[in-house]
N, C-alpha and C. Protein backbone atom coordinates (compact mmCIF):
# COMPACT_ATOMS: atom_id res chain seq x y z
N UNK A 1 70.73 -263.55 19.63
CA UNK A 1 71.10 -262.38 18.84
C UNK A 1 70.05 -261.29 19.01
N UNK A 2 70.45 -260.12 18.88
CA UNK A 2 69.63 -258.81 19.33
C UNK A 2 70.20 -258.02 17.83
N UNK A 3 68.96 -257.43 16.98
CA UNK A 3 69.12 -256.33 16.02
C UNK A 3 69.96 -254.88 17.10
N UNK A 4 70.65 -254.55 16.05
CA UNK A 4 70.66 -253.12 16.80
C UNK A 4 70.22 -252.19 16.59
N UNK A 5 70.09 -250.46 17.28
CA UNK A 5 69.21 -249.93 17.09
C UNK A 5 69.96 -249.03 15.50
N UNK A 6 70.59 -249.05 15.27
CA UNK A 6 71.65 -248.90 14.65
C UNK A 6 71.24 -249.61 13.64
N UNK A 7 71.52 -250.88 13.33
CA UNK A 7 71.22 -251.85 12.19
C UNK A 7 69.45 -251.65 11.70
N UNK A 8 68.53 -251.45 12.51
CA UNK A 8 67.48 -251.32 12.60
C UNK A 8 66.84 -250.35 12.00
N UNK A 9 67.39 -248.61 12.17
CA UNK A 9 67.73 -247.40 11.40
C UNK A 9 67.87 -247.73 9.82
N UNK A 10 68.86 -248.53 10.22
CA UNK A 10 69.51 -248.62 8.52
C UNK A 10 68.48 -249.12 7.58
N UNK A 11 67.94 -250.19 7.94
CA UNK A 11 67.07 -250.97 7.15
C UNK A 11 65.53 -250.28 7.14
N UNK A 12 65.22 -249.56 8.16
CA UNK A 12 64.54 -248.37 8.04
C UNK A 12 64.18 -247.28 6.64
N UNK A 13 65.75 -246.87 7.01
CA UNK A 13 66.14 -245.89 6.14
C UNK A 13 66.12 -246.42 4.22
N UNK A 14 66.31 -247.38 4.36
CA UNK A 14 66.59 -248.09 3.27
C UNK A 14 65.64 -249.14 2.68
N UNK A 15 64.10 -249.36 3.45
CA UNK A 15 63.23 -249.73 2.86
C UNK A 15 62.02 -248.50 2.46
N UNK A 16 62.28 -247.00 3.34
CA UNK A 16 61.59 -245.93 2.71
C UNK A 16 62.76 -245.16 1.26
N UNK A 17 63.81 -246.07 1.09
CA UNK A 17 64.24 -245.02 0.26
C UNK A 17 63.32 -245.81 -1.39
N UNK A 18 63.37 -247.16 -0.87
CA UNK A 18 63.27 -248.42 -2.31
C UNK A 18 61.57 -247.80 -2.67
N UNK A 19 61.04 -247.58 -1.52
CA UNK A 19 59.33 -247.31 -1.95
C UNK A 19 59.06 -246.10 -2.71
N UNK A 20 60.37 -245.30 -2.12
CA UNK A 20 60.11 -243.76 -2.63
C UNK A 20 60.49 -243.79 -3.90
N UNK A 21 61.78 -244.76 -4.56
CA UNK A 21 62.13 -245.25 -5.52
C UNK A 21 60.77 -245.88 -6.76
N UNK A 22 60.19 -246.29 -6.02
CA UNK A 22 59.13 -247.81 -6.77
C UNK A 22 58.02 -246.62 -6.87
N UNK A 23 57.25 -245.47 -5.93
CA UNK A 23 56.20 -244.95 -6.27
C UNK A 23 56.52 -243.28 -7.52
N UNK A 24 58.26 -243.24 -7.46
CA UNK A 24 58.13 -242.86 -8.46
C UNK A 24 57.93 -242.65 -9.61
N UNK A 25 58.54 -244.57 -9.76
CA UNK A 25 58.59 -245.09 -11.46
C UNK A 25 57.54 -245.49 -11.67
N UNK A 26 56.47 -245.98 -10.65
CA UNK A 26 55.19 -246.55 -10.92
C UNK A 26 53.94 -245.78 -10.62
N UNK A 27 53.84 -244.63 -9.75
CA UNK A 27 53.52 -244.01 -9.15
C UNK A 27 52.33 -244.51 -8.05
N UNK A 28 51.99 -243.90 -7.00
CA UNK A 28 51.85 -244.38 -5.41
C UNK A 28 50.67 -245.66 -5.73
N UNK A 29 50.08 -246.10 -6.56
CA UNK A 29 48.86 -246.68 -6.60
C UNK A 29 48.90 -247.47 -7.61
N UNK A 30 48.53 -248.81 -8.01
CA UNK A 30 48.76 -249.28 -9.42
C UNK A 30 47.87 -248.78 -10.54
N UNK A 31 47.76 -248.57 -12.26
CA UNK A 31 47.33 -248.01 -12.55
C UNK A 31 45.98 -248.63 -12.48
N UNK A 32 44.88 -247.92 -12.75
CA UNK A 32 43.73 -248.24 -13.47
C UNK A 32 43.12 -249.74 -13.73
N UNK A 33 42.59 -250.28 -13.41
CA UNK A 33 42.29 -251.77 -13.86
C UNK A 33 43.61 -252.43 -13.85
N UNK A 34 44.39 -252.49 -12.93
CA UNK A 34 45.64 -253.39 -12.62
C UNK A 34 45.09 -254.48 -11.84
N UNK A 35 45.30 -255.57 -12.12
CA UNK A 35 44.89 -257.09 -11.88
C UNK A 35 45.88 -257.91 -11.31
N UNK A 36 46.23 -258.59 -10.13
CA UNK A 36 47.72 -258.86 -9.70
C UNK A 36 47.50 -260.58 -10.50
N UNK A 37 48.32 -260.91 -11.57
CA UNK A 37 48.55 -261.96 -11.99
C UNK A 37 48.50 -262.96 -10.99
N UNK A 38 47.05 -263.80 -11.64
CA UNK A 38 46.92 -265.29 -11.20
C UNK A 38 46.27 -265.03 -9.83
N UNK A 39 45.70 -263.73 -9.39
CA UNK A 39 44.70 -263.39 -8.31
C UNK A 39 43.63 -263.89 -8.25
N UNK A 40 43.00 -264.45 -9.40
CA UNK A 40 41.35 -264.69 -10.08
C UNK A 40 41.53 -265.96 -9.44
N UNK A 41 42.84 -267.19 -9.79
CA UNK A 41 42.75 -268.66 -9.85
C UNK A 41 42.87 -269.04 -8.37
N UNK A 42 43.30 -267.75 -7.47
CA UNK A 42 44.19 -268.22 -6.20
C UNK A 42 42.59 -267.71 -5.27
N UNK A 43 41.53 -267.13 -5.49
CA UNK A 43 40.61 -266.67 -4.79
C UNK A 43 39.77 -267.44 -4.43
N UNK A 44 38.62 -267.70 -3.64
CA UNK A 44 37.75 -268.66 -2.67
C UNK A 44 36.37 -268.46 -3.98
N UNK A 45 35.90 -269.51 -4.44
CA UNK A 45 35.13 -269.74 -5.22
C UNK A 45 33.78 -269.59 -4.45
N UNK A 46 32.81 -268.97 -5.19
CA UNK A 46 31.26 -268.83 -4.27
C UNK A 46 31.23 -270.10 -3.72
N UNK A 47 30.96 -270.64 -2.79
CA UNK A 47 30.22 -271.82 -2.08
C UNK A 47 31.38 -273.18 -1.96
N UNK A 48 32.58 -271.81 -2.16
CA UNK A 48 33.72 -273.35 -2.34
C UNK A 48 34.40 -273.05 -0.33
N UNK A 49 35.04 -274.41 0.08
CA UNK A 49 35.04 -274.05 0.92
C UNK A 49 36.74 -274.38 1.18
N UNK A 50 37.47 -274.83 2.52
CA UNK A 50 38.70 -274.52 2.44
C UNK A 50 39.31 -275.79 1.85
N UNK A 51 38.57 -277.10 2.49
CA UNK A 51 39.32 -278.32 2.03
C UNK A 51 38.98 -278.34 0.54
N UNK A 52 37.71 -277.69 -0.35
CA UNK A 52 37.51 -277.83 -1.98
C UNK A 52 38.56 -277.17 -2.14
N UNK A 53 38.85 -275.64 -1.76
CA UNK A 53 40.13 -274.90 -2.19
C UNK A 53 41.66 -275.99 -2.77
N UNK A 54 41.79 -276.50 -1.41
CA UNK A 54 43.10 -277.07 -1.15
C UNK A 54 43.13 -278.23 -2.36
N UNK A 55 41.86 -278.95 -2.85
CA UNK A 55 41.48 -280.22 -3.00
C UNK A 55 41.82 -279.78 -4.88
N UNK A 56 41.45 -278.76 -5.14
CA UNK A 56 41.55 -277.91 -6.14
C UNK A 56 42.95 -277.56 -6.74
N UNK A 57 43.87 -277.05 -5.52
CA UNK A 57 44.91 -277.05 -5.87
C UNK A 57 46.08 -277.88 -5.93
N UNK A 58 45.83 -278.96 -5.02
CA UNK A 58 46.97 -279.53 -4.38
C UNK A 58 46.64 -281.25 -4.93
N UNK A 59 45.67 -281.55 -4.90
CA UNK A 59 45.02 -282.89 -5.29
C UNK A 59 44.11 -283.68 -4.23
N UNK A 60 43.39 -284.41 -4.38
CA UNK A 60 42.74 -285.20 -3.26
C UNK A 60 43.86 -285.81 -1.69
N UNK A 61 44.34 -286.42 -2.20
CA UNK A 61 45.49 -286.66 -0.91
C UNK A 61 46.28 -285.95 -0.04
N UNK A 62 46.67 -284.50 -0.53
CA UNK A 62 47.67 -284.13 -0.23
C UNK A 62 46.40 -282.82 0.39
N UNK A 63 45.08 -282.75 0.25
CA UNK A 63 43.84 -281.74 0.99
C UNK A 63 43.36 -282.59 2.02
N UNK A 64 43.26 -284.31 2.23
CA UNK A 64 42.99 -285.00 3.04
C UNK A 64 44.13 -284.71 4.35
N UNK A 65 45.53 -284.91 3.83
CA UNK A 65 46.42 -284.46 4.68
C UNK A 65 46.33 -283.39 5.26
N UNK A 66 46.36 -282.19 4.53
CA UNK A 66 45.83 -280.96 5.12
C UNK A 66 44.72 -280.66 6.30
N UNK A 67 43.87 -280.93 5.65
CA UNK A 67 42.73 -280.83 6.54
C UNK A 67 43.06 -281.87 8.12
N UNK A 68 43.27 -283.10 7.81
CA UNK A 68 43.80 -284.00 9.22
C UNK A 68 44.39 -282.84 9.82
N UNK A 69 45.75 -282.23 9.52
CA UNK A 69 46.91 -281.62 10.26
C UNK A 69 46.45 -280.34 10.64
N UNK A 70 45.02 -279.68 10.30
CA UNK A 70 44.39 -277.95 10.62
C UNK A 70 42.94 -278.52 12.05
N UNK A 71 42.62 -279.81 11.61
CA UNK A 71 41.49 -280.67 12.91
C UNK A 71 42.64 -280.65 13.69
N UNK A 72 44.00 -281.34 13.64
CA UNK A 72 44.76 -281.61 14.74
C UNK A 72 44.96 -280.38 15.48
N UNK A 73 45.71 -279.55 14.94
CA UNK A 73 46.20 -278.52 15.16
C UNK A 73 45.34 -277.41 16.32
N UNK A 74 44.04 -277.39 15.80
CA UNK A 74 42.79 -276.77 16.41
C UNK A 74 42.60 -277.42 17.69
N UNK A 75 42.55 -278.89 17.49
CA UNK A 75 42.28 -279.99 18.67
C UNK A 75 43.33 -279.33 19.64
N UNK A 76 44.55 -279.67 19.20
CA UNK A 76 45.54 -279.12 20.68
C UNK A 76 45.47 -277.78 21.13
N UNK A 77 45.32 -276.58 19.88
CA UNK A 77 44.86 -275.31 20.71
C UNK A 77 44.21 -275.93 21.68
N UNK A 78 42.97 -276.11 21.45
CA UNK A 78 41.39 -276.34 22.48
C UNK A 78 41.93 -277.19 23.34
N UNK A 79 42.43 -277.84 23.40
CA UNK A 79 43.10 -278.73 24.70
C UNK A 79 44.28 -277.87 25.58
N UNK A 80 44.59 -277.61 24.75
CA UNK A 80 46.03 -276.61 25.92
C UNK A 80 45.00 -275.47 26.58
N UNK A 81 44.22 -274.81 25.95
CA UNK A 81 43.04 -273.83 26.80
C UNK A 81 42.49 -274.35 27.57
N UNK A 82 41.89 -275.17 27.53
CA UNK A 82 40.99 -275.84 28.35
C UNK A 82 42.07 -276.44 30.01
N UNK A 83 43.14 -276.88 29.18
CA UNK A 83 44.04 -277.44 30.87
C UNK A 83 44.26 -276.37 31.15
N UNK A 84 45.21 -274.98 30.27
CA UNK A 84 45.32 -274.00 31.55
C UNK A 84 44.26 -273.46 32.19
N UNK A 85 42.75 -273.50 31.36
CA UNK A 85 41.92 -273.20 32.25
C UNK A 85 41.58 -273.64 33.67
N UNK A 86 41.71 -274.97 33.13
CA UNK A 86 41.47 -275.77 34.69
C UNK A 86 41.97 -275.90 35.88
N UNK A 87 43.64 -275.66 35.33
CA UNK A 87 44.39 -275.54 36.42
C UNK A 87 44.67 -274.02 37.18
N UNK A 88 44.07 -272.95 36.17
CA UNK A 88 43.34 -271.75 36.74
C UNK A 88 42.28 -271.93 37.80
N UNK A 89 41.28 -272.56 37.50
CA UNK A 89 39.63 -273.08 38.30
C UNK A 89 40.44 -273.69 39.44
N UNK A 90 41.37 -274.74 39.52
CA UNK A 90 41.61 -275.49 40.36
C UNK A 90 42.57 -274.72 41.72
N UNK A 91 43.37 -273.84 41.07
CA UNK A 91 44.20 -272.79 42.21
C UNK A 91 43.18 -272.05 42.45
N UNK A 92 42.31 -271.83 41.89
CA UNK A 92 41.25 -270.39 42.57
C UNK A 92 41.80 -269.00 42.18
N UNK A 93 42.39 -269.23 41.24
CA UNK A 93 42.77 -267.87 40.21
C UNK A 93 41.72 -267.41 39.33
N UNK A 94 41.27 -265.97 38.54
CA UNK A 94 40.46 -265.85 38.10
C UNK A 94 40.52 -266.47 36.31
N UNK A 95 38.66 -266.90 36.07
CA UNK A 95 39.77 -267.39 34.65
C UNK A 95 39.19 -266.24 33.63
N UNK A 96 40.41 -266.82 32.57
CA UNK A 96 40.57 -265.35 31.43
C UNK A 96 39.68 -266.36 30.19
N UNK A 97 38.66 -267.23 30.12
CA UNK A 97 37.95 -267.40 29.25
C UNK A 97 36.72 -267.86 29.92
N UNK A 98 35.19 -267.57 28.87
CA UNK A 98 34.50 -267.60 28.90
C UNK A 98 33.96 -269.30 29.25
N UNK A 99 34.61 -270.32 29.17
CA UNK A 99 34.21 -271.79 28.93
C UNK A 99 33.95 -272.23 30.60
N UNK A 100 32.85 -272.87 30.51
CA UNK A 100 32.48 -273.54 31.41
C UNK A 100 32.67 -274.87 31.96
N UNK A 101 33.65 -275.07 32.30
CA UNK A 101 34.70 -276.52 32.64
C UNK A 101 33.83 -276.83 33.93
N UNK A 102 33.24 -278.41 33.90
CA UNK A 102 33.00 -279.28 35.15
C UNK A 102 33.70 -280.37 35.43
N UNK A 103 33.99 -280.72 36.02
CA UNK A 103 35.09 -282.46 36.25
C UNK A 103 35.98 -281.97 36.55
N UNK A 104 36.71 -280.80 37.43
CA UNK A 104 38.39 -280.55 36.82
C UNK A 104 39.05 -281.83 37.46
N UNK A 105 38.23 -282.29 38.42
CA UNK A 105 39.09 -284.37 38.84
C UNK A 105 39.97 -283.62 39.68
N UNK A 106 40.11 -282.43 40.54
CA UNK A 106 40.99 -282.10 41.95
C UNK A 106 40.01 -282.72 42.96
N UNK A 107 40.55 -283.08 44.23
CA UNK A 107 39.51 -282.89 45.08
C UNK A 107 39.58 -281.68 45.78
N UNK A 108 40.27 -280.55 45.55
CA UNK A 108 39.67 -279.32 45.70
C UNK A 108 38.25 -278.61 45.51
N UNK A 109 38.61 -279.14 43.70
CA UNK A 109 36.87 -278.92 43.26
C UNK A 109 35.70 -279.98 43.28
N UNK A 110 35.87 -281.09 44.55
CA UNK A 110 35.06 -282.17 44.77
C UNK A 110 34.88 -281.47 45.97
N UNK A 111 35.55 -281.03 46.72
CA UNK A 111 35.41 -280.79 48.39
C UNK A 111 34.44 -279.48 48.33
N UNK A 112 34.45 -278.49 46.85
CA UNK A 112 33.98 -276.99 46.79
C UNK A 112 32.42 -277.77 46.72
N UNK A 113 32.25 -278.85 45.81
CA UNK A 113 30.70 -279.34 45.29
C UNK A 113 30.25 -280.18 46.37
N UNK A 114 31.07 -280.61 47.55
CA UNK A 114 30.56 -281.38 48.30
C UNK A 114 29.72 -279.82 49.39
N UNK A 115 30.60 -279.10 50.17
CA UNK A 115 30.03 -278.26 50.35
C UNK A 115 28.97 -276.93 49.78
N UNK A 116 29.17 -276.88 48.31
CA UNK A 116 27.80 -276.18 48.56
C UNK A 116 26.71 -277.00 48.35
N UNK A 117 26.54 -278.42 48.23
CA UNK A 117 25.97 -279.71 48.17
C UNK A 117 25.18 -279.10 49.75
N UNK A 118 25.84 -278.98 50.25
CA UNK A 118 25.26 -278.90 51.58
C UNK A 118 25.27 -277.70 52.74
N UNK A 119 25.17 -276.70 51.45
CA UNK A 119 24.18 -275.55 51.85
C UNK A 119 25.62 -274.33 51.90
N UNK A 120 26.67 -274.55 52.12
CA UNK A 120 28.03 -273.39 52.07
C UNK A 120 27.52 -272.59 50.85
N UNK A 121 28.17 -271.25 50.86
CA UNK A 121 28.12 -270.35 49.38
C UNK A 121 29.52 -270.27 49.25
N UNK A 122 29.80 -271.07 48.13
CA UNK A 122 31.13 -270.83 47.29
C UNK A 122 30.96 -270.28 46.10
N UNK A 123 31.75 -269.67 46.00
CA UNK A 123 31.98 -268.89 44.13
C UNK A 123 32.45 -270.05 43.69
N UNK A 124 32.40 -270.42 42.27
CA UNK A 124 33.58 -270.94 41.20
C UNK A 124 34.91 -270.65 41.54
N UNK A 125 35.32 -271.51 41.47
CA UNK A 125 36.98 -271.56 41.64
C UNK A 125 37.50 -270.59 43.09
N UNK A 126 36.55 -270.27 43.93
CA UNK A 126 37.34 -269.37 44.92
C UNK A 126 37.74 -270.58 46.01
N UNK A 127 38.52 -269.35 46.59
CA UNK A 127 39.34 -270.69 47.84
C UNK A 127 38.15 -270.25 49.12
N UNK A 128 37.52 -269.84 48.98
CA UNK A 128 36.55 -269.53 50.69
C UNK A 128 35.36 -269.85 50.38
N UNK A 129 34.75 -270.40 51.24
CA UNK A 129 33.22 -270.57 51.81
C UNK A 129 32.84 -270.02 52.92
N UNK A 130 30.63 -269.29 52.72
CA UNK A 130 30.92 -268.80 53.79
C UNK A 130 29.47 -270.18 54.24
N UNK A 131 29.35 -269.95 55.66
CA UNK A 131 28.30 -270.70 55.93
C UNK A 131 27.34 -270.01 56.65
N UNK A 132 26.18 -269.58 55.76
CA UNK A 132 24.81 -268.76 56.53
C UNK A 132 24.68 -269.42 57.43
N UNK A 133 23.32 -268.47 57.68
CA UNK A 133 22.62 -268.85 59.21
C UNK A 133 21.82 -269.94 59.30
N UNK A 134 21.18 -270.54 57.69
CA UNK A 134 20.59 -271.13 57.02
C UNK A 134 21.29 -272.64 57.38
N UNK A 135 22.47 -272.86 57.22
CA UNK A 135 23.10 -274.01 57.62
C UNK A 135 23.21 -274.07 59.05
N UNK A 136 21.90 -274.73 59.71
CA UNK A 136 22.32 -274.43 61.35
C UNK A 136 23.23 -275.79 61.57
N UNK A 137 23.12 -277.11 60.90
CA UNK A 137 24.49 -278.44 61.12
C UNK A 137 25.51 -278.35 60.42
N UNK A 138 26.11 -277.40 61.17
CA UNK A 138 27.75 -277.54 60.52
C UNK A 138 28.64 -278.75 60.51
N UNK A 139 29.20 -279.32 59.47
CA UNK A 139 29.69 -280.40 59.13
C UNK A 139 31.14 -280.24 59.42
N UNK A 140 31.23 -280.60 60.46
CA UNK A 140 32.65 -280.28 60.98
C UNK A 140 33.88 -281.33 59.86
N UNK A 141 32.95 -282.54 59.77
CA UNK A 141 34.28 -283.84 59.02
C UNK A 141 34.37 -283.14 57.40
N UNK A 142 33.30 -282.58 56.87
CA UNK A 142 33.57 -281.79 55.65
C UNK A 142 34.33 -280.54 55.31
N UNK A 143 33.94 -279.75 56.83
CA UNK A 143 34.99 -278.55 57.00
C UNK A 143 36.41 -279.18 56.99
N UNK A 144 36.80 -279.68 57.82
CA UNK A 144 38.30 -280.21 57.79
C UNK A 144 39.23 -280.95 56.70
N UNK A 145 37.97 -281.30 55.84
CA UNK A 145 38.21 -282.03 54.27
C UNK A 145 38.85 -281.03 53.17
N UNK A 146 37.76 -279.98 53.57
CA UNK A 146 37.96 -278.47 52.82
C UNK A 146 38.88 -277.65 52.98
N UNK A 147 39.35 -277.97 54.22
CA UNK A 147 40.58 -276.68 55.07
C UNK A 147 41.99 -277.33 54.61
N UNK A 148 42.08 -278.64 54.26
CA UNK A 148 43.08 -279.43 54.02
C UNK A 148 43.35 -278.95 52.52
N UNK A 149 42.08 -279.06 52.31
CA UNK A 149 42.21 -278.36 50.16
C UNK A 149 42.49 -276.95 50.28
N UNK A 150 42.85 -276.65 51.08
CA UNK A 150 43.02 -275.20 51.36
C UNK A 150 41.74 -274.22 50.64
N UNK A 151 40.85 -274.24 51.32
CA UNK A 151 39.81 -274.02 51.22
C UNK A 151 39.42 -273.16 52.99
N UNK A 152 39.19 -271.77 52.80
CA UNK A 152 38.93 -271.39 54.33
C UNK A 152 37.16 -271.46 54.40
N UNK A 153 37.18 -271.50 55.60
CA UNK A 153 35.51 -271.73 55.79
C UNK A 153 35.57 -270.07 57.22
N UNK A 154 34.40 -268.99 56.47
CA UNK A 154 33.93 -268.18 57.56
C UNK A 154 32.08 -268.11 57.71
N UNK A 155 31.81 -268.19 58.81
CA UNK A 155 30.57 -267.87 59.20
C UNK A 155 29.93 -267.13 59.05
N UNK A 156 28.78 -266.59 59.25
CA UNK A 156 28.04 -265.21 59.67
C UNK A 156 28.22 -264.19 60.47
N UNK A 157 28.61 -264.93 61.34
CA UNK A 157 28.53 -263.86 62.67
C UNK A 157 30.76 -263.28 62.11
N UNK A 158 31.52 -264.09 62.00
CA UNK A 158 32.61 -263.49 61.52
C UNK A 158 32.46 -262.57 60.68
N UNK A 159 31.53 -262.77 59.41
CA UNK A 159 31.75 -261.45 58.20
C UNK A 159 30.90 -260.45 58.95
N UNK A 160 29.83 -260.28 59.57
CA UNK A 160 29.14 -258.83 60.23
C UNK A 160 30.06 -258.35 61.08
């Protein structure tokens, strides 16, 4: 289903008419020392924290529950970030968070640590290595390990 632009207008039109209605009879602001009923009981107590809140309102069991299901909840955010991160790191796409993931367990990113292990300059997560002048034993059985991970390997004398 799609609102229309039409239906959309209407309800527009008809939630500035109710306000224009409400700030007449009440006028635009509540008065003077207006207190929104039961605001005081529903507010965060100095030094109280979210599970005392809950524990406060709801009872011991039913804030134990709570709290389990807001750890869970958090846990799988942080887990779903963390895999799309990795599988970002692991294509050699750039990543869009700050976290520093090691292990991603490809041998893409075993073949990237085996070579700069042994002297290549790879970025994080990029698909190329280059190999200075500095590496005069080129490891031909590691290059071919790498080229398979789709991983390109260029030299010195290629990038000048």
């Amino acid at each position: 289903m799609k609102k229309t632009k039409q239906f959309q207008t209407k309800c527009q039109r008809n939630a500035a008419a109710k306000a224009k209605e409400s700030h007449l009879a009440n006028g635009t602001y509540p008065p003077k020392g207006f207190v929104i009923p039961k605001s005081a009981e529903n507010r965060f107590k100095p030094g109280e924290s979210n599970r005392d809140r809950n524990e406060r309102k709801y009872g011991a069991k039913k804030a134990e529950r709570m709290e389990r299901a807001r750890i869970e909840k958090a846990k799988a955010t942080r887990n779903e970030t963390i895999r799309k991160e990795r599988i970002r790191i692991n294509w050699g796409f750039e990543q869009k968070t700050n976290l520093r993931l090691t292990g991603g367990g490809t041998k893409r990113t075993s073949a990237r640590y085996s070579l700069r292990k042994a002297g290549y300059i790879v970025e994080r997560g990029d698909n190329e290595a280059f190999a200075p002048q500095e590496v005069r034993d080129r490891h031909p059985r590691l290059e071919r390990w790498a080229q398979r991970e789709g991983i390109r390997i260029y030299s010195d004398e290629v990038c000048e």
